[in-house]
C-alpha atoms as a PDB file:
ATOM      1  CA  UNK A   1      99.926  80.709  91.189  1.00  0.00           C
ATOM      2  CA  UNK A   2      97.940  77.932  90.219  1.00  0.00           C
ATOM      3  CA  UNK A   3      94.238  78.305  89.072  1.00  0.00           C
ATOM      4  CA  UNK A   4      92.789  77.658  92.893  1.00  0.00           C
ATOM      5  CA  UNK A   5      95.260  79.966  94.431  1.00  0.00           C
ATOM      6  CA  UNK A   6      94.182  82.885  92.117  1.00  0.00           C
ATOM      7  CA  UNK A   7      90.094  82.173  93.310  1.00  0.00           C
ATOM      8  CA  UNK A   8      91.267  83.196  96.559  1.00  0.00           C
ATOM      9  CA  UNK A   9      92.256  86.264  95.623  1.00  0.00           C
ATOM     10  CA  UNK A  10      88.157  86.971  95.005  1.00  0.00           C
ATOM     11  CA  UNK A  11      87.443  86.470  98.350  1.00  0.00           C
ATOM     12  CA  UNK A  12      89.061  90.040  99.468  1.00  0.00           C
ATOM     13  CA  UNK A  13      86.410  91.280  96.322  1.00  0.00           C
ATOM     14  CA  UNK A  14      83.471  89.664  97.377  1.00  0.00           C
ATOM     15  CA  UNK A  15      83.961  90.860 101.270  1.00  0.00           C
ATOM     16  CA  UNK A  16      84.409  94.687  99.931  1.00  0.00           C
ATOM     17  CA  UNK A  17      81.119  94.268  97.575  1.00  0.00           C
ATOM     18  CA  UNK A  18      79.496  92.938 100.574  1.00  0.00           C
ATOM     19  CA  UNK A  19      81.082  96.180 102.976  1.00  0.00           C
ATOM     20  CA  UNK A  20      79.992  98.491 100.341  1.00  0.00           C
ATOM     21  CA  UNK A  21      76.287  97.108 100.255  1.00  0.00           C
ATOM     22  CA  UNK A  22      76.732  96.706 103.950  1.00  0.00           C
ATOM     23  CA  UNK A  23      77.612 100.506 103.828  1.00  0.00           C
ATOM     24  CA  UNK A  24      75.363 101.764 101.493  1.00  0.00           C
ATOM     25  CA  UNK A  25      72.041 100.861 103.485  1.00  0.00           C
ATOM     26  CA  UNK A  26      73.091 100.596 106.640  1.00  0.00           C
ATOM     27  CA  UNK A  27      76.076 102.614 108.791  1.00  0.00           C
ATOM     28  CA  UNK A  28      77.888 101.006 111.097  1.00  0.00           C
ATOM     29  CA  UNK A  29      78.310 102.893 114.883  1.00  0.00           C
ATOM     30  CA  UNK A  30      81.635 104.323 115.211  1.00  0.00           C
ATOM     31  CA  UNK A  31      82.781 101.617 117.945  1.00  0.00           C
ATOM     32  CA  UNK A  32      81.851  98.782 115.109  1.00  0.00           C
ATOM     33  CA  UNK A  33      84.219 100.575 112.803  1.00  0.00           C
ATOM     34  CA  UNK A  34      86.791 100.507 115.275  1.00  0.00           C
ATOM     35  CA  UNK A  35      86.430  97.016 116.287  1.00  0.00           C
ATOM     36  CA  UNK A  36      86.687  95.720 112.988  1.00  0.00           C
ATOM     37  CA  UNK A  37      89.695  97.918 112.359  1.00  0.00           C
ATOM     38  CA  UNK A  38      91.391  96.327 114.963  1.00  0.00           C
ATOM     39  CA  UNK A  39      90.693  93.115 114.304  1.00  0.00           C
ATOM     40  CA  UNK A  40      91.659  93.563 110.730  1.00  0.00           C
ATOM     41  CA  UNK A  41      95.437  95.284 112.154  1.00  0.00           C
ATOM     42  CA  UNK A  42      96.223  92.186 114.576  1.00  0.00           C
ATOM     43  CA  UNK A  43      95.366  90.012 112.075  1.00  0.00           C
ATOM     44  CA  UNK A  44      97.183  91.481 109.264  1.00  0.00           C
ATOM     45  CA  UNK A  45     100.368  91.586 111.684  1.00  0.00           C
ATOM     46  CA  UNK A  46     100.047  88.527 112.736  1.00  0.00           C
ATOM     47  CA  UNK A  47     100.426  87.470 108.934  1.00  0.00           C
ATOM     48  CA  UNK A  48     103.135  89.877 108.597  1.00  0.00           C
ATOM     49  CA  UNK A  49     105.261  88.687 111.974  1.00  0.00           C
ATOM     50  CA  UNK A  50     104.490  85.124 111.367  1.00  0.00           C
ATOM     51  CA  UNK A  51     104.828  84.199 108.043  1.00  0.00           C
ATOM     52  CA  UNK A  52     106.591  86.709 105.804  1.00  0.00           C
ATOM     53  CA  UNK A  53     109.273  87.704 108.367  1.00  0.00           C
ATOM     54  CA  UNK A  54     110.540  84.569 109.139  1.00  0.00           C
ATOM     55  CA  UNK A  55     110.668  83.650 105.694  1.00  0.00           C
ATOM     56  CA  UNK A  56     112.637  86.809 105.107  1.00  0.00           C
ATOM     57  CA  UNK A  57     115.462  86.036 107.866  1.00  0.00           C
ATOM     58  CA  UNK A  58     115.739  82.809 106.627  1.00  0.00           C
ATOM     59  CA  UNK A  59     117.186  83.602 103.417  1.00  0.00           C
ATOM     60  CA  UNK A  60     120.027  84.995 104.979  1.00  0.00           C
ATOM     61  CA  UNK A  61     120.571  87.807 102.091  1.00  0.00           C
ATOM     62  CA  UNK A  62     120.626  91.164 104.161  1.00  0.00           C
ATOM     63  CA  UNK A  63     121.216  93.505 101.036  1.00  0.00           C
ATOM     64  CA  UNK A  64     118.245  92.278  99.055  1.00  0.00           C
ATOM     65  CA  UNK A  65     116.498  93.026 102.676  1.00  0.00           C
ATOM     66  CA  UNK A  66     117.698  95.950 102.841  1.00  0.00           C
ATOM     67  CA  UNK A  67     116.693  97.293  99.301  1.00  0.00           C
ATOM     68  CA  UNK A  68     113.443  95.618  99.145  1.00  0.00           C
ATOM     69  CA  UNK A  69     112.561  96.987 102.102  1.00  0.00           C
ATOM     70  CA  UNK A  70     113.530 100.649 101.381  1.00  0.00           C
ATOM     71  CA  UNK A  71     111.873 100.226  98.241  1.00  0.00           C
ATOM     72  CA  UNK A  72     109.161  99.386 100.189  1.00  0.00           C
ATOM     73  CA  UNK A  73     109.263 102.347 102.328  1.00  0.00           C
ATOM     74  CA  UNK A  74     109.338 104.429  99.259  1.00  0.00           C
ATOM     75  CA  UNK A  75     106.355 103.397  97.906  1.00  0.00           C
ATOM     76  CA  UNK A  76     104.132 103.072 101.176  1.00  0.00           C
ATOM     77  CA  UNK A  77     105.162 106.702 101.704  1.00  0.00           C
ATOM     78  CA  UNK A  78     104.661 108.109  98.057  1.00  0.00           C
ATOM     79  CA  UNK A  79     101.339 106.193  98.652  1.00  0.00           C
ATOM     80  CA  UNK A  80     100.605 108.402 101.957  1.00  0.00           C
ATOM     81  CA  UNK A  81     101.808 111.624 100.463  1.00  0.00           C
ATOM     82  CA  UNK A  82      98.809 110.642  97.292  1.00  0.00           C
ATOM     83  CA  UNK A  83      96.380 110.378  99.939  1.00  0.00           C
ATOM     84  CA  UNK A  84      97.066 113.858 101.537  1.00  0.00           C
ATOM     85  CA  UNK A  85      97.104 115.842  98.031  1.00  0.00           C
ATOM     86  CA  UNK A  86      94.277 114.170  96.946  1.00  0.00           C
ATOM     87  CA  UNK A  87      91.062 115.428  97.376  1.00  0.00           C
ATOM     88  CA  UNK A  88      87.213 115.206  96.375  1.00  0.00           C
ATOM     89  CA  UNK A  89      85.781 111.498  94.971  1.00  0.00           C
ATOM     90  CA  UNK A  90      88.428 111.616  92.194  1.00  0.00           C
ATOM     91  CA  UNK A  91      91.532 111.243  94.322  1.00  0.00           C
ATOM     92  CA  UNK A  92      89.891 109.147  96.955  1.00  0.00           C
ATOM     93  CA  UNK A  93      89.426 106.302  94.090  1.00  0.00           C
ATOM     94  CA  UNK A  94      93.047 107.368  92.913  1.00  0.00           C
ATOM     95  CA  UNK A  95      94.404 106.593  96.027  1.00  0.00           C
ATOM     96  CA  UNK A  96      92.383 103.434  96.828  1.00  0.00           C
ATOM     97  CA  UNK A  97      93.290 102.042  93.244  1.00  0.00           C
ATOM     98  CA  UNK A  98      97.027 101.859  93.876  1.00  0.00           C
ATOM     99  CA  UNK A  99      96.319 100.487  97.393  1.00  0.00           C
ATOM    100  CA  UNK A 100      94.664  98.139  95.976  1.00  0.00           C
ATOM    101  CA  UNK A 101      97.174  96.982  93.179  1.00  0.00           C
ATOM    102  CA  UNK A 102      99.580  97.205  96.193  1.00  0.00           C
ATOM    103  CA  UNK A 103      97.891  94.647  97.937  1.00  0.00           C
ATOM    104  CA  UNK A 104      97.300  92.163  95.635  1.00  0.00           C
ATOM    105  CA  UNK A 105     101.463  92.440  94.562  1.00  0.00           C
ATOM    106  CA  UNK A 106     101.284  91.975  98.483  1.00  0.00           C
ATOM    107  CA  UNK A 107      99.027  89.027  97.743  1.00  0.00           C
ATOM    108  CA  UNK A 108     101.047  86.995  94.938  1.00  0.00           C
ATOM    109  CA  UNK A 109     104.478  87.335  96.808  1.00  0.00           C
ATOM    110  CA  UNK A 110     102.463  85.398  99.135  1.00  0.00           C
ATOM    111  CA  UNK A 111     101.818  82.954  97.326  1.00  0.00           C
ATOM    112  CA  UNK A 112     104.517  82.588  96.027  1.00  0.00           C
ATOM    113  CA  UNK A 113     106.144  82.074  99.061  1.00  0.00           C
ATOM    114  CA  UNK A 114     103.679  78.897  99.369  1.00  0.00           C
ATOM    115  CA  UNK A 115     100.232  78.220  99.741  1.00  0.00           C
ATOM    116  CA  UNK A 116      99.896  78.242 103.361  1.00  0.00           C
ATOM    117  CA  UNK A 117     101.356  82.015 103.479  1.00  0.00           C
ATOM    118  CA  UNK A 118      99.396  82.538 100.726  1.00  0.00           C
ATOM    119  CA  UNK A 119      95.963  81.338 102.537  1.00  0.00           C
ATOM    120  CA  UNK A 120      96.527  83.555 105.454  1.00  0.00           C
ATOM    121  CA  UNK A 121      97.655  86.751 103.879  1.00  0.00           C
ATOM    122  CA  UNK A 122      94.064  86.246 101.901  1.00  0.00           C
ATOM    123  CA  UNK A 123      91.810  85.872 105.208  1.00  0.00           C
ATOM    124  CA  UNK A 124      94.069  88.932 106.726  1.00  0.00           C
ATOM    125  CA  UNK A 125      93.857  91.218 103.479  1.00  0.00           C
ATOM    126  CA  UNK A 126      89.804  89.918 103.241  1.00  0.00           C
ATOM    127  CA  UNK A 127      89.049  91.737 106.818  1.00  0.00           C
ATOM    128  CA  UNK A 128      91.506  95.375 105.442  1.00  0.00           C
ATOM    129  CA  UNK A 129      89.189  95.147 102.487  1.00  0.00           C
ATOM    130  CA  UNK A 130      86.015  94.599 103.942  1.00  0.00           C
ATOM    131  CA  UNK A 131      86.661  97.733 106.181  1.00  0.00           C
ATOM    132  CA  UNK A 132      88.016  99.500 102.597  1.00  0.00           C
ATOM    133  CA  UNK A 133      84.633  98.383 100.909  1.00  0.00           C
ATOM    134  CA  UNK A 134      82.725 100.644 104.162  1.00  0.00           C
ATOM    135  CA  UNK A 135      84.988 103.338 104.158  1.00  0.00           C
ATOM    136  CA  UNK A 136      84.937 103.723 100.073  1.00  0.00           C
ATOM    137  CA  UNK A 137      81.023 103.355 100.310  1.00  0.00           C
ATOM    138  CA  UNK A 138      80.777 105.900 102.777  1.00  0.00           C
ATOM    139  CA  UNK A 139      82.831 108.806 101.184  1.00  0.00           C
ATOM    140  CA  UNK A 140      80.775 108.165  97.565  1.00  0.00           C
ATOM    141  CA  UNK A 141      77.522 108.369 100.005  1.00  0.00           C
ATOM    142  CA  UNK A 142      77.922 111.618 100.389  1.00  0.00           C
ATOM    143  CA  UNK A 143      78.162 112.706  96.483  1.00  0.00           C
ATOM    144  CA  UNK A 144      76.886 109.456  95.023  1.00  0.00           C
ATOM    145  CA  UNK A 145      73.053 108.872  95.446  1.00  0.00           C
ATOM    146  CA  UNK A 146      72.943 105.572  93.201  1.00  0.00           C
ATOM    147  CA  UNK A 147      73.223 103.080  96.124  1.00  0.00           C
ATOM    148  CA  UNK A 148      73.597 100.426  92.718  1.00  0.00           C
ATOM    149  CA  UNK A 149      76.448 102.796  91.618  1.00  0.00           C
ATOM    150  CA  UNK A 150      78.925 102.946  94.823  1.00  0.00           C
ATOM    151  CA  UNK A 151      78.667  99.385  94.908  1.00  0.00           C
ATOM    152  CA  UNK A 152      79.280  99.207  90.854  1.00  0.00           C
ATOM    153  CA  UNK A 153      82.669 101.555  91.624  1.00  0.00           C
ATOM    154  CA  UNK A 154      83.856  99.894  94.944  1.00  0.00           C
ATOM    155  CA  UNK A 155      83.847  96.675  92.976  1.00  0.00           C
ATOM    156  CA  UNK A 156      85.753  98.058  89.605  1.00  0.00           C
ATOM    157  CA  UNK A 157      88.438  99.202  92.347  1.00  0.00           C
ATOM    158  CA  UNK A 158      88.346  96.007  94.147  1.00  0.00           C
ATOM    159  CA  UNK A 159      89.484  93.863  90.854  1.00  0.00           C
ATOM    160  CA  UNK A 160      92.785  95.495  90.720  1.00  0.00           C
ATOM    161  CA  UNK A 161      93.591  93.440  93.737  1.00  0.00           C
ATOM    162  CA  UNK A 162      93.665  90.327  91.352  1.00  0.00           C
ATOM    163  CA  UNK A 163      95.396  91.661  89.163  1.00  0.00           C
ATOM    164  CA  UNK A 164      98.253  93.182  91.561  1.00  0.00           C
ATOM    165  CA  UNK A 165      98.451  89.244  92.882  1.00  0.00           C
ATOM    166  CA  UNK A 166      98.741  87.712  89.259  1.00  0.00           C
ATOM    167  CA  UNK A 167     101.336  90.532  88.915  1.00  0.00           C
ATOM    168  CA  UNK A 168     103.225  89.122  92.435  1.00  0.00           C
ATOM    169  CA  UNK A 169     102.920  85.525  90.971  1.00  0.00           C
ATOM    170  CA  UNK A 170     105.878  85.239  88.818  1.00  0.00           C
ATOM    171  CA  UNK A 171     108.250  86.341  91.673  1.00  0.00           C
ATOM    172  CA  UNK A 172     108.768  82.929  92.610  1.00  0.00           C
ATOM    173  CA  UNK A 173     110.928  82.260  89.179  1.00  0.00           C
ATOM    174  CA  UNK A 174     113.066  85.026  89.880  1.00  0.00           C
ATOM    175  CA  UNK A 175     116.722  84.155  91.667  1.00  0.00           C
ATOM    176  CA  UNK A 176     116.545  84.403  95.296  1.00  0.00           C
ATOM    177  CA  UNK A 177     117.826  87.588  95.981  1.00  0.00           C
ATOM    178  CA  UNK A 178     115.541  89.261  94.295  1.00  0.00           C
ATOM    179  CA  UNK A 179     112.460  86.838  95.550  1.00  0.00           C
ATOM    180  CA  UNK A 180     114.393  88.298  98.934  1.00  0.00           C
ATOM    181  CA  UNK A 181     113.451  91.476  98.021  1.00  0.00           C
ATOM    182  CA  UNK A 182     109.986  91.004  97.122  1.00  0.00           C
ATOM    183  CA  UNK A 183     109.152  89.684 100.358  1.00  0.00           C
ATOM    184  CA  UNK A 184     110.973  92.159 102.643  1.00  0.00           C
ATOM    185  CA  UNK A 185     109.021  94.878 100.305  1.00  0.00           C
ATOM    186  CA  UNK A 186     105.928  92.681 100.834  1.00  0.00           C
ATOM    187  CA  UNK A 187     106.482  92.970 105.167  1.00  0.00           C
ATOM    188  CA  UNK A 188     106.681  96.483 104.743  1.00  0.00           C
ATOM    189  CA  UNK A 189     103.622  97.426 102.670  1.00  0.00           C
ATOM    190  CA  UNK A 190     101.824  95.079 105.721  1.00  0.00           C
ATOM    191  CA  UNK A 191     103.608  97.084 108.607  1.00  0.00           C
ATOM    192  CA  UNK A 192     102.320 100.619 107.329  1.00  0.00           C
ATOM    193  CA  UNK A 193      99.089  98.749 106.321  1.00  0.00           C
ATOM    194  CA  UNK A 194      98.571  98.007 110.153  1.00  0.00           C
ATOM    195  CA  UNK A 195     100.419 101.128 111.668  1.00  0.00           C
ATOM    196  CA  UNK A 196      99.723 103.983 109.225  1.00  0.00           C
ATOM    197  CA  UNK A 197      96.399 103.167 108.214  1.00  0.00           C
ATOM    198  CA  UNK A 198      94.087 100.555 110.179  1.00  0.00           C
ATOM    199  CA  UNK A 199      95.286 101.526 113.726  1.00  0.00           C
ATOM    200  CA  UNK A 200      95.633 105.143 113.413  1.00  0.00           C
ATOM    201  CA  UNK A 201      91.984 105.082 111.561  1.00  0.00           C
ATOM    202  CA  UNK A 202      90.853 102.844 114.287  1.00  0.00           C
ATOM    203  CA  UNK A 203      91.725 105.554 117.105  1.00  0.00           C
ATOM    204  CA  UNK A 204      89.740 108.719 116.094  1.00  0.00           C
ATOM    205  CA  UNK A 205      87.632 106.934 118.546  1.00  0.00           C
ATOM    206  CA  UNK A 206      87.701 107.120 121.845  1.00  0.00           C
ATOM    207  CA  UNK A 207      89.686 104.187 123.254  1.00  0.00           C
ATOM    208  CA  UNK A 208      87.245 101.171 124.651  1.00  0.00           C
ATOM    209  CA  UNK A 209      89.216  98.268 126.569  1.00  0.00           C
ATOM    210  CA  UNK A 210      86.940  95.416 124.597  1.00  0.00           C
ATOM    211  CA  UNK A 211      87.648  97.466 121.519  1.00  0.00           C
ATOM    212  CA  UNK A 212      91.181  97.399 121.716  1.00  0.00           C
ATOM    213  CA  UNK A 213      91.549  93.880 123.080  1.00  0.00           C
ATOM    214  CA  UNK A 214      90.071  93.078 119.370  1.00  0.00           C
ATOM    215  CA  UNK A 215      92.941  93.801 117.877  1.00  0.00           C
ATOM    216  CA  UNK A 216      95.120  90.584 120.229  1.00  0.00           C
ATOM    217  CA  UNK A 217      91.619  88.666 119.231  1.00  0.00           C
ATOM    218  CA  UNK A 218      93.073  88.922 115.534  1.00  0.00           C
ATOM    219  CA  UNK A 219      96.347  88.692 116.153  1.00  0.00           C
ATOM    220  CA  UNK A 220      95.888  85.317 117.878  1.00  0.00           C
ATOM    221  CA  UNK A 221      92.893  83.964 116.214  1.00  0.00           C
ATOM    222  CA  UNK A 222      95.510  84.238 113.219  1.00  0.00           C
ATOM    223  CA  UNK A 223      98.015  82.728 114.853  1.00  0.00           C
ATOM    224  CA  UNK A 224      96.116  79.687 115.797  1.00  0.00           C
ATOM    225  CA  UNK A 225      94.874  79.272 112.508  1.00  0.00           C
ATOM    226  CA  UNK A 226      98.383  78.920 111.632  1.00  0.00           C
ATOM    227  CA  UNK A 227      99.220  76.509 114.079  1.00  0.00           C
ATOM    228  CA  UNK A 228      95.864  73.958 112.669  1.00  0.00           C
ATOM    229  CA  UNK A 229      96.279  74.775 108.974  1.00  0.00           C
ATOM    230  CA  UNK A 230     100.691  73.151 110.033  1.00  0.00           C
END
């Protein structure tokens, strides 16, 4: 990852500082939440279904599929299982920290995969974070009076997305089965990101139709992105 690559891995920090300040003196309506939610899910898929899985088929190794992905699995659902035991401020900043590392890993296998990938997993993983930034503000609101202080914390949790992508970066010096690997395990941290968190977050709602169609407003405004960036 080359020194400009890794700045845009601060742009997913500065939108959750900005979320958590957003959060912190003012709370968005319920149907906001949701909107943004759904955004944020098409647009991470899109990123997911456009650029990592085609890369993926492409390589043509099916075991290294096959095991990054189940690795994959394995750790999205050891990540879930955290989230249910834990409980109080403690284990929701537990939980949030290794989502966090998990998505900048997520981040650098982008990257490595080339800068264009890289570009658009950042402006897809910038929109999950803002909405993290809210949410993580919100649950410290109700223990945490320092407004000053929840954004101090959602920040400290934040940088381990950095970190998790200079972790990522070296995958692209590893032999091609195993850079295989990475990016199938990549694609599946990004499917549960938009399936078992965003959209099933985004529908304690009640279902809008303008709500909902925000999530095909991400999906394609990704998409064409895609198709100007080449």
């Amino acid at each position: 990852m080359t020194d400009t690559a890794w700045i845009y891995t601060l742009f997913p920090v500065v939108a959750a500082i900005i979320g958590a300040a957003v959060a912190v003196n003012f709370r968005p309506g319920p149907n906001l939440v949701s909107a943004i939610q759904h955004f944020a899910a098409g647009v991470v898929f899109a990123a997911a279904a456009g650029e990592i899985l085609p890369d993926v088929m492409q390589r043509g190794s099916p075991w290294a599929t096959a095991v990054g992905g189940a690795i994959g699995v394995a750790v999205m659902l050891s990540v879930k299982q955290l989230e249910r035991w834990a409980t109080g401020p403690a284990g929701l900043l537990a939980a949030v920290a290794i989502d966090m590392l998990i998505d900048g890993l997520v981040l650098g296998i982008g990257f490595a995969a080339g800068p264009k990938v890289g570009l658009l997993l950042t402006i897809a993983l910038t929109l999950e974070v803002l909405f993290l930034g809210l949410t993580v503000a919100n649950e410290l609101g109700e223990t945490v009076r320092s407004r000053t202080r929840i954004v101090g914390i959602t920040a400290a949790l934040v940088l381990l997305l950095p970190i998790g992508a200079l972790l990522g970066n070296p995958v692209a010096a590893l032999p091609d089965p195993v850079v295989t690997g990475f990016f199938a395990f990549g694609l599946v941290a990004l499917l549960y990101l938009v399936t078992e968190e965003l959209l099933i977050e985004a529908h304690e709602t009640p279902d809008r139709p303008w709500v909902t169609a925000m999530f095909f407003a991400g999906f394609l405004a990704l998409l064409l992105l895609g198709e100007a960036i080449g």
